[in-house]
Protein backbone atom coordinates (compact mmCIF):
# COMPACT_ATOMS: atom_id res chain seq x y z
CA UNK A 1 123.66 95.18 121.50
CA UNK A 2 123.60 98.96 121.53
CA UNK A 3 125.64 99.37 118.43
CA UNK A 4 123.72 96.60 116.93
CA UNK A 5 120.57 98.29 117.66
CA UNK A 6 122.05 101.77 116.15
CA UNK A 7 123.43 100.14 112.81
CA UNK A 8 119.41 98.92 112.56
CA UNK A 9 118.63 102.61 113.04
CA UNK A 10 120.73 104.00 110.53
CA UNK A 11 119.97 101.76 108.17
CA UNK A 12 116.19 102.84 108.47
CA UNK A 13 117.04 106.00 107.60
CA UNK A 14 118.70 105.13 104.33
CA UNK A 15 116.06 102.62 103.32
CA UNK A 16 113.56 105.57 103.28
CA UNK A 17 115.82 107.83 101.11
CA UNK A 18 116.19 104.37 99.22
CA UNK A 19 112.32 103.83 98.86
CA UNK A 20 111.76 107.15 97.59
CA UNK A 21 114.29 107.36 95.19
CA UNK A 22 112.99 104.03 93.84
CA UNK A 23 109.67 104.91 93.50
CA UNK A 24 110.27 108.01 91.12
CA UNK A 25 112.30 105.50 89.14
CA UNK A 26 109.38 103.18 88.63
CA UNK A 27 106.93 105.58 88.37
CA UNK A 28 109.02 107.06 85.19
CA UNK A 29 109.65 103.42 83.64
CA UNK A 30 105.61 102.18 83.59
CA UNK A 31 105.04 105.43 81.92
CA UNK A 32 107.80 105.42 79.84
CA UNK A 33 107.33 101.54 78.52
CA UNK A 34 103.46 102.57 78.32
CA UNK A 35 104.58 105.39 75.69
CA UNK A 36 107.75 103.83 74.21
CA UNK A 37 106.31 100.10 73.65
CA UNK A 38 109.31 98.84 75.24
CA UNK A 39 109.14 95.60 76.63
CA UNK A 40 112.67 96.16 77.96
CA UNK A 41 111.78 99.21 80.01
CA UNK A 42 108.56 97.43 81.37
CA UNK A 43 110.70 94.34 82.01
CA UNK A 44 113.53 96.87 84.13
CA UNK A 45 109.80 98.62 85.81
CA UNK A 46 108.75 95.26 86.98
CA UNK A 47 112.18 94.91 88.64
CA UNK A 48 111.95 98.24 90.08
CA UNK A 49 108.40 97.32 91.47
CA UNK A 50 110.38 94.64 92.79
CA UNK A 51 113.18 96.64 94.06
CA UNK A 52 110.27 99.30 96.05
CA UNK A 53 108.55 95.90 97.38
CA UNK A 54 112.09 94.59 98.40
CA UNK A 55 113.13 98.19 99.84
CA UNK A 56 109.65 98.28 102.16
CA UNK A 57 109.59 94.71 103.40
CA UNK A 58 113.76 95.04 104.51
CA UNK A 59 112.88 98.06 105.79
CA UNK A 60 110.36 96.84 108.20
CA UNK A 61 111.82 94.02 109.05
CA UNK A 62 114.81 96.43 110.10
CA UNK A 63 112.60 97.83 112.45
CA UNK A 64 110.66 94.51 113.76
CA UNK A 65 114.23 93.44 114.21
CA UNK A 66 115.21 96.73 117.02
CA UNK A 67 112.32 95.57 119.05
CA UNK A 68 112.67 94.22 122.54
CA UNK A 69 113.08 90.06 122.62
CA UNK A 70 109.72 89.14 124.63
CA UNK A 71 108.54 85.91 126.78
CA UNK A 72 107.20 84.90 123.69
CA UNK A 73 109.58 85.89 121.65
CA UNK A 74 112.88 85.37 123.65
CA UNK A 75 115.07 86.19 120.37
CA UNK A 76 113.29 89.03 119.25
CA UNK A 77 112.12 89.53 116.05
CA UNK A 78 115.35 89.01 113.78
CA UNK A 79 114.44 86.41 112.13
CA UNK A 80 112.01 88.85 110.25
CA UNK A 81 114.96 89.76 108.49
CA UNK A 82 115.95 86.33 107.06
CA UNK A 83 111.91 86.24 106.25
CA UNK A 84 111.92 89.43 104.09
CA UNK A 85 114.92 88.13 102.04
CA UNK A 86 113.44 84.95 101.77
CA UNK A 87 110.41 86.43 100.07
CA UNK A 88 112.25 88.92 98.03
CA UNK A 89 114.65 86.39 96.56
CA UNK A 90 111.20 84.21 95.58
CA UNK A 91 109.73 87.21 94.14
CA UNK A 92 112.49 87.71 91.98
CA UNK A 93 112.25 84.47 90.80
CA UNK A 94 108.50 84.97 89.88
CA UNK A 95 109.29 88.34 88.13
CA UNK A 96 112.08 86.46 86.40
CA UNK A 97 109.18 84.14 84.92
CA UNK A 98 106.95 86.75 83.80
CA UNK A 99 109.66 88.44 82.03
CA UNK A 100 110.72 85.14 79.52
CA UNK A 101 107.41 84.67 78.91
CA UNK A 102 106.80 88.39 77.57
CA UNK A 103 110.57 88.08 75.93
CA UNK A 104 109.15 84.78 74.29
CA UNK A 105 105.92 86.69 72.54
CA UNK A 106 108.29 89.58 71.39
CA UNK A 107 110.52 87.13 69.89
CA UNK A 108 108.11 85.67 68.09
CA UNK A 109 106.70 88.95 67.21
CA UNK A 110 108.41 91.88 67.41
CA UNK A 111 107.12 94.92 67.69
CA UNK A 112 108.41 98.44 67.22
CA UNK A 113 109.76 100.27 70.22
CA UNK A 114 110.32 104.39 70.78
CA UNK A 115 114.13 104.06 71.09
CA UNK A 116 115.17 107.49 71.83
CA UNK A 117 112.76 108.38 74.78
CA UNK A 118 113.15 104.81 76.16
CA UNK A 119 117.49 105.72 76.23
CA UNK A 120 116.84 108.77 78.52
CA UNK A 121 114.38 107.21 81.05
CA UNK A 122 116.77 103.51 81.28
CA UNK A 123 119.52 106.08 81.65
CA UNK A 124 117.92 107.98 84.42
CA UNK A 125 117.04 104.67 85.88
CA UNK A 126 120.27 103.82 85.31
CA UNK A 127 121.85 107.38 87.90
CA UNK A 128 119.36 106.58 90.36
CA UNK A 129 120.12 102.76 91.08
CA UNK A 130 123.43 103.21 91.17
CA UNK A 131 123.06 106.06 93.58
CA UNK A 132 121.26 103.77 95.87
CA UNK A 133 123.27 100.80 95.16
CA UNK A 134 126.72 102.91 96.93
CA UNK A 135 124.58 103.73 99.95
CA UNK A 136 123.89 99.87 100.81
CA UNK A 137 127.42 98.47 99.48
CA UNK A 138 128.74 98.39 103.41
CA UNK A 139 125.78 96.95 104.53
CA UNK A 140 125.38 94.27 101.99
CA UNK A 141 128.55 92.39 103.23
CA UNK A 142 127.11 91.18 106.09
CA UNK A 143 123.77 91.33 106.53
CA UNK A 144 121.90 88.88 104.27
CA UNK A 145 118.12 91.51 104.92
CA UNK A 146 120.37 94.09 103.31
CA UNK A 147 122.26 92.00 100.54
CA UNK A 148 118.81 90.72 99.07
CA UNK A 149 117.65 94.88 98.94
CA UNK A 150 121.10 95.27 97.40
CA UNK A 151 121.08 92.71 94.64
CA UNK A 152 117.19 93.76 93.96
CA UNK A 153 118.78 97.30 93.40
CA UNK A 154 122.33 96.10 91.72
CA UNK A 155 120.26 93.89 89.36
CA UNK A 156 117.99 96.77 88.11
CA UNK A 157 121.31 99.31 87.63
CA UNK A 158 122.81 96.24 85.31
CA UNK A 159 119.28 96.02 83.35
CA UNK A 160 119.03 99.69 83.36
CA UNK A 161 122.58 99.53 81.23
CA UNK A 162 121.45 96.73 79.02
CA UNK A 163 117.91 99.14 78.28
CA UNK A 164 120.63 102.03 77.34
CA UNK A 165 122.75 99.52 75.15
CA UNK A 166 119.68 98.39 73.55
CA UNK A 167 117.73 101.70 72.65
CA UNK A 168 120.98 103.14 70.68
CA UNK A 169 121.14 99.42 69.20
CA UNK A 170 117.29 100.06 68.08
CA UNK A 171 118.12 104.08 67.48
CA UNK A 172 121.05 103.14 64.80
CA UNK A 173 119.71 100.02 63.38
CA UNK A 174 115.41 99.73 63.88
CA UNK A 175 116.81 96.33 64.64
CA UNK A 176 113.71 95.52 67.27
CA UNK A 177 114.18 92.33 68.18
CA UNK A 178 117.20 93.51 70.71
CA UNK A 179 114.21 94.62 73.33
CA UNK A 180 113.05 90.51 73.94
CA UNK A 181 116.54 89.51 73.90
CA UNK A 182 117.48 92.62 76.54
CA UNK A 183 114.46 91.09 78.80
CA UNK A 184 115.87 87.76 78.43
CA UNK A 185 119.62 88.65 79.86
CA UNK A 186 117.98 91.11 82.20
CA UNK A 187 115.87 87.90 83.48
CA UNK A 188 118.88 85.57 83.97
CA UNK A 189 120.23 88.12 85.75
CA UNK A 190 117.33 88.60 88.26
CA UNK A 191 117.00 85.16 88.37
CA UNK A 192 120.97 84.56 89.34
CA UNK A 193 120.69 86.66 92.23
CA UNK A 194 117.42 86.03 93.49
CA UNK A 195 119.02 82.27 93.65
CA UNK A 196 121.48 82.46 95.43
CA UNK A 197 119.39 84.69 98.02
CA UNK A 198 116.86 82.31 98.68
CA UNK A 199 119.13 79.68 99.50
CA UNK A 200 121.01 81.52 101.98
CA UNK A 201 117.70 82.69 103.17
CA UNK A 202 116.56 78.79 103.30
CA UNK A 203 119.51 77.97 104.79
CA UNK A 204 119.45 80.08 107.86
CA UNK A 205 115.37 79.19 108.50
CA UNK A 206 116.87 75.89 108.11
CA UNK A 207 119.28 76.31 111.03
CA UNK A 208 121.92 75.66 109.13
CA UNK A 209 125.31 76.61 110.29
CA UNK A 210 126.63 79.97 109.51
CA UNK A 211 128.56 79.98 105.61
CA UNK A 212 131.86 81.63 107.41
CA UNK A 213 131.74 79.07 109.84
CA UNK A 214 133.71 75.80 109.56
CA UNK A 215 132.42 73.59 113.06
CA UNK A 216 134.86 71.32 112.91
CA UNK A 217 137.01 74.42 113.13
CA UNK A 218 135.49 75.42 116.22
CA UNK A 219 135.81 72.18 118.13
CA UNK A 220 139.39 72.19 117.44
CA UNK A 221 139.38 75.66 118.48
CA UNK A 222 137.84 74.52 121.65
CA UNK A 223 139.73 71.63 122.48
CA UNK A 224 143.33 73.68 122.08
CA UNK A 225 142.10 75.61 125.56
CA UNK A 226 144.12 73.39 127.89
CA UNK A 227 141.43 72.35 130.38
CA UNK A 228 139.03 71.06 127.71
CA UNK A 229 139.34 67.43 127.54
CA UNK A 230 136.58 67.12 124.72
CA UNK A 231 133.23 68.82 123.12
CA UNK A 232 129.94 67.22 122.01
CA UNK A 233 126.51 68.27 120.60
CA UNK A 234 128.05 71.60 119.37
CA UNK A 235 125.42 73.07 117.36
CA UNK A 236 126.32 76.22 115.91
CA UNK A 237 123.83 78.44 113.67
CA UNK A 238 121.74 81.89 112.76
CA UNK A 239 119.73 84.23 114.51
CA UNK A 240 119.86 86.08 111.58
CA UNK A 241 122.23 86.80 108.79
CA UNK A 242 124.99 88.40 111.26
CA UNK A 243 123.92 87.05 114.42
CA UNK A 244 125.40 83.83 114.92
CA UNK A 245 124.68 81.31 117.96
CA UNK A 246 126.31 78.13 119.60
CA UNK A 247 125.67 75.78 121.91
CA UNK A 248 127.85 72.79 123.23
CA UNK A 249 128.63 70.62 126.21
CA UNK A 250 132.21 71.04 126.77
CA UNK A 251 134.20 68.31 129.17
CA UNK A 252 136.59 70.03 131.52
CA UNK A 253 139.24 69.50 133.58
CA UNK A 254 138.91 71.96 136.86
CA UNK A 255 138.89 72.07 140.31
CA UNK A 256 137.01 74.42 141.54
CA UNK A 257 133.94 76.71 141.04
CA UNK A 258 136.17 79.42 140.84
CA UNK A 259 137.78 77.03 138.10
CA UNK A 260 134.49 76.35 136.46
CA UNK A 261 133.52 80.39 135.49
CA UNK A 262 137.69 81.34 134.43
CA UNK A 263 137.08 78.61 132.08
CA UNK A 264 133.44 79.67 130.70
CA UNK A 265 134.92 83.23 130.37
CA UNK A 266 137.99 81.42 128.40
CA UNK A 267 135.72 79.72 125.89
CA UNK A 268 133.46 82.38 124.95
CA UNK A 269 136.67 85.29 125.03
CA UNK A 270 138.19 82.41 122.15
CA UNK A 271 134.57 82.28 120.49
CA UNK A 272 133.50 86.08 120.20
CA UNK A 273 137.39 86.65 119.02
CA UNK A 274 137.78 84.24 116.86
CA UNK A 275 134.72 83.19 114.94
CA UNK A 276 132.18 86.42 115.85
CA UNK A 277 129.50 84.21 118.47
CA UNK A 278 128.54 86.27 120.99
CA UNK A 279 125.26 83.98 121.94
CA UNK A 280 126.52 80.79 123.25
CA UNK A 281 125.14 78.26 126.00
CA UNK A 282 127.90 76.34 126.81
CA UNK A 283 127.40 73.04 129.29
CA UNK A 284 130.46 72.74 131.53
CA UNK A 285 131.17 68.31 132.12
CA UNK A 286 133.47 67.28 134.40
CA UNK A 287 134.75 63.25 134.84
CA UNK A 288 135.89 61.13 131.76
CA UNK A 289 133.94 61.44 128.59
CA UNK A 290 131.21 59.26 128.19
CA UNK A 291 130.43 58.55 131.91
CA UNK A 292 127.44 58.81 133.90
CA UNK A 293 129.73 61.06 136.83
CA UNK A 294 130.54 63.33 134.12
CA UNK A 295 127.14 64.34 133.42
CA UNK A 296 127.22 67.28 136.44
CA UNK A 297 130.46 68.79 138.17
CA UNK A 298 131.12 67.90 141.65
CA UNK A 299 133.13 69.92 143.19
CA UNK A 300 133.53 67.42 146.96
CA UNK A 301 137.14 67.48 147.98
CA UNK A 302 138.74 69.25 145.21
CA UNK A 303 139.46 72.61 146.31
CA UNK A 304 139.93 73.53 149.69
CA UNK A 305 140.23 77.28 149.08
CA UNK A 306 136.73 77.28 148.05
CA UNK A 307 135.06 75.12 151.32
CA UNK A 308 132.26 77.89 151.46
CA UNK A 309 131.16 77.91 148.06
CA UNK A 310 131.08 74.26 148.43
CA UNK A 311 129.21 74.32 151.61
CA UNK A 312 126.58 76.63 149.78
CA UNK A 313 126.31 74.65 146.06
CA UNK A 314 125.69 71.54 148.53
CA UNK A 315 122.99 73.82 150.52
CA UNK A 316 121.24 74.80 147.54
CA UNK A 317 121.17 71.56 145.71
């Protein structure tokens, strides 16, 4: 959990750099569309907004999720993660409707844009997104927080290149129509990503179980250690988007208490190696699957190594 904690701390630091960066960017493009009459660079500001709202919400849930778990909150707060991307991906999907709307009016009418000035400020746009894009690309693999930031960011780069192909278009030809139909592809593109993070997003709140994850793959996983006999009500899902938990009652064939902890440590060694879970409650059954004896352990007359521990589970119970 240490290194887990220190990724979140690093990654604080380069959402600030991230948020200011962002900010100049957006600040340049309301201006800019304000003076140029682009539609296009007022569609790629909105997405920017976007990007700065995405930015600050990931970035605090980065730091809700480094706080301590509580008796109230016994996981913590990472779920605040899967939250933020949940709301950025739906934002996105908002932004993408205000933008064919606006593309819709321009196509109907279009009006005359300021193609030169709106070229250097997309293009500027253009430096400074991909800048921040590289500095979340590691990230983005595998934390789903992170990925929706990323695609906010990666999205307004690839609109930032369509404003750039379009403003030479309009510089060479006056041909103004190109700024709706720039707004429209720059919308489907907001819109593809955005879609694909909510559902993850959904998915997760959900407790579904984790997309590199096959469960039946686990059982079988499980049932290859030789003293597992079966497994039942495995449940396997997200903390949050690389935090992965399991739990499952596991029938076992062992002989002792000693017996009973070799083969917990067994299970979860196979688990965190082989699939990533670290968080696992795992029920230890001992008997024939399916009855009532094999709903606890007991231990009478099958080890006589461990008489003592015997003598004290029988105290204690």
């Amino acid at each position: 959990m240490e290194d887990h904690d220190h990724t979140r701390g690093h990654l604080q630091g380069k959402f600030k750099i991230a948020i200011g960066l962002t900010s100049a960017v957006l600040l340049a493009e309301v201006v800019g569309g304000i003076l140029t009459n682009s539609l296009a660079l007022l569609s790629d500001a909105a997405h920017v907004f976007a990007d700065v709202f995405a930015l600050a919400l990931s970035w605090v849930a980065i730091y809700l999720s480094t706080l301590p778990a509580t008796s109230k909150r016994t996981y913590g707060y990472h779920r605040a993660e899967v939250f933020a991307a949940f709301i950025n991906g739906v934002s996105l999907i908002g932004i993408s409707g205000w933008i064919f709307y606006e593309a819709s009016l321009r196509l109907i009418s279009p009006e005359a844009v300021k193609s030169l000035q709106m070229l250097l400020i997309a293009a500027a746009g253009l430096l400074v997104n991909l800048g921040v894009a590289l500095v979340f690309v590691k990230e983005s693999r595998d934390n789903l927080n992170v990925k929706s930031a990323f695609l906010h960011v990666l999205g307004d780069a690839a609109s930032s290149s369509g404003v750039i192909l379009g403003g030479v278009i309009m510089k060479l030809t006056d041909w103004y129509v190109v700024d709706p139909i720039l707004s429209f592809a720059i919308g489907l593109v907001i819109l593809a990503g955005s879609g694909r993070v909510t559902y993850e997003a959904l998915h997760i709140l959900l407790e579904g179980t984790p997309r590199n994850i096959d469960i039946d793959d686990v059982s079988a996983e499980m049932k290859k250690l030789n003293f597992v006999k079966d497994v039942h009500d495995l449940h396997v899902w997200s903390i949050c988007s690389d935090y992965a938990a399991l739990s499952a009652h596991v029938y076992v064939d062992v002989h002792s208490i000693r017996a009973v902890q070799n083969a917990l440590d067994s299970v979860n060694n196979m688990l965190r190696e082989k699939f990533g879970i670290i968080h696992t409650t795992i029920q230890l059954e001992c008997g024939e699957p399916g009855s009532p004896e094999a709903l606890l352990c007991n231990f009478q007359d099958r080890a006589e190594d461990h008489d003592e521990e015997i003598e004290a589970l029988r105290t204690k119970g």
